[in-house]
Protein backbone atom coordinates (compact mmCIF):
# COMPACT_ATOMS: atom_id res chain seq x y z
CA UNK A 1 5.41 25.85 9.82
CA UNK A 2 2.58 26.93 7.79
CA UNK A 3 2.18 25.52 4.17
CA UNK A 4 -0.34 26.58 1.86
CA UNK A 5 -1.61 25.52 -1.25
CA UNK A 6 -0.11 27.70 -4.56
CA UNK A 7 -2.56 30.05 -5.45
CA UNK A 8 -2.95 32.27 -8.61
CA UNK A 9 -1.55 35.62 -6.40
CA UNK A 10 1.66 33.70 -5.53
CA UNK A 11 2.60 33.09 -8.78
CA UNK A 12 4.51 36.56 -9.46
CA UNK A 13 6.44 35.66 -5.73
CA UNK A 14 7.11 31.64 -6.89
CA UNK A 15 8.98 33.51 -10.11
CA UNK A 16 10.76 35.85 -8.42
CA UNK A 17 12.16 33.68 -6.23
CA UNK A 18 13.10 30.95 -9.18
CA UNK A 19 14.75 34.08 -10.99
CA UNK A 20 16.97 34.68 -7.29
CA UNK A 21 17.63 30.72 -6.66
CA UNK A 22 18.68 29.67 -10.28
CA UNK A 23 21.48 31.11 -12.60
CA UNK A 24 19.44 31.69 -15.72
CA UNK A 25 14.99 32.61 -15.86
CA UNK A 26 14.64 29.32 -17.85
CA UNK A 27 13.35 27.89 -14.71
CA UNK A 28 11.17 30.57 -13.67
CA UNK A 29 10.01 30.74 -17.68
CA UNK A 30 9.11 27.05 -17.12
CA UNK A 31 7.20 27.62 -13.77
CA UNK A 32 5.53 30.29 -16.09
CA UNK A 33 4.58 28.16 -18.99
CA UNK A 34 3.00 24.96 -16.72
CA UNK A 35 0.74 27.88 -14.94
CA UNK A 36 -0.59 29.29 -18.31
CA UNK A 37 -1.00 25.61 -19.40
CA UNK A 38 -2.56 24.59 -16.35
CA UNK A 39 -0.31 21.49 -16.66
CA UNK A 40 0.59 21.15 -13.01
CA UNK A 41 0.16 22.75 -9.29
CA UNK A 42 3.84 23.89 -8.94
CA UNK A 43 4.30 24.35 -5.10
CA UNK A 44 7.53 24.90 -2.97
CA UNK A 45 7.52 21.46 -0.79
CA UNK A 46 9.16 21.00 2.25
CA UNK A 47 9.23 17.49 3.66
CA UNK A 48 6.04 18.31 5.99
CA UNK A 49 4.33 19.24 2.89
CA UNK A 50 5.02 16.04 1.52
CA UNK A 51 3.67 13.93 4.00
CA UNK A 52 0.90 16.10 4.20
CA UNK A 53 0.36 15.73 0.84
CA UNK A 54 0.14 12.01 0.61
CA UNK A 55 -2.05 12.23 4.16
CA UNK A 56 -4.35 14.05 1.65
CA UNK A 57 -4.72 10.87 -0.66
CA UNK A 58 -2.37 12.13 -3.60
CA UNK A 59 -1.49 9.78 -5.74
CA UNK A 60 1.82 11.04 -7.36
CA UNK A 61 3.84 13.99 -6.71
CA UNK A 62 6.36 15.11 -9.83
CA UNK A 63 9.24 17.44 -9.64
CA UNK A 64 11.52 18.44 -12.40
CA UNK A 65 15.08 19.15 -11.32
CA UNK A 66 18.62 17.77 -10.32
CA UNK A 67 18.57 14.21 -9.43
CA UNK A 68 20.88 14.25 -7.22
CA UNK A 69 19.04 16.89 -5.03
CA UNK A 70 15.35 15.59 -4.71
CA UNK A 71 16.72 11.92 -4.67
CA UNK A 72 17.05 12.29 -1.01
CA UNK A 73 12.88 13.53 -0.76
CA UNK A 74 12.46 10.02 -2.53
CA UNK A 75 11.94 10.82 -5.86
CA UNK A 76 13.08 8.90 -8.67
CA UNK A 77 13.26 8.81 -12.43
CA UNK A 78 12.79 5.57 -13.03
CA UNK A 79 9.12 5.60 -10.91
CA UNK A 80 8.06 8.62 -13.38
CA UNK A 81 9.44 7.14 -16.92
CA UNK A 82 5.52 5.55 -17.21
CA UNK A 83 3.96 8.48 -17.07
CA UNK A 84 4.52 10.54 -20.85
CA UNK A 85 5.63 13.89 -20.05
CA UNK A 86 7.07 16.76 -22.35
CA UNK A 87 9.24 16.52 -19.32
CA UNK A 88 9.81 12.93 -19.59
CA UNK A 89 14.02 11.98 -18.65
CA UNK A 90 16.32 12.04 -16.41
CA UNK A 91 15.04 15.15 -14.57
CA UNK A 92 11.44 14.46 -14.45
CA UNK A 93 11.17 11.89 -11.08
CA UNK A 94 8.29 11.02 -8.67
């Protein structure tokens, strides 16, 4: 398996395939926005790239999405509702 960090030419592949995986572009719009802001490294994680991750001294790793989903990664709401977040709720979790 070979996991890379996002870089600025992957960001026109990371929408394209938020535009195929969800039902509306609001996700992919939101991808969009955080990369213009340069609010967040948005990166496709699969659990080797989370332990790599955290091998690599990060501190905190948010996702915004279903609950019930990324619950079984380990991430929770209640562990992110500290940290203030135009994301901040129920589907913000770390």
């Amino acid at each position: 398996m070979n996991i890379e960090p996002e870089a600025p030419n992957h960001h026109s592949s990371v929408r394209r395939l938020f535009v195929a995986a969800f039902p509306s572009s609001a996700e992919a719009n939101l991808v969009d926005q955080l990369h213009r802001d340069g609010d967040a490294t948005i990166s496709l994680l699969a659990t080797e790239g989370l332990k790599r991750d955290k091998a690599h001294g990060w501190e905190a790793i948010f996702v915004v999405g279903d609950p019930a989903y990324y619950q079984r990664f380990g991430f929770r709401a209640d562990e992110a509702a500290a940290f203030a977040s135009p994301y901040a709720g129920l589907y913000l979790m770390d």
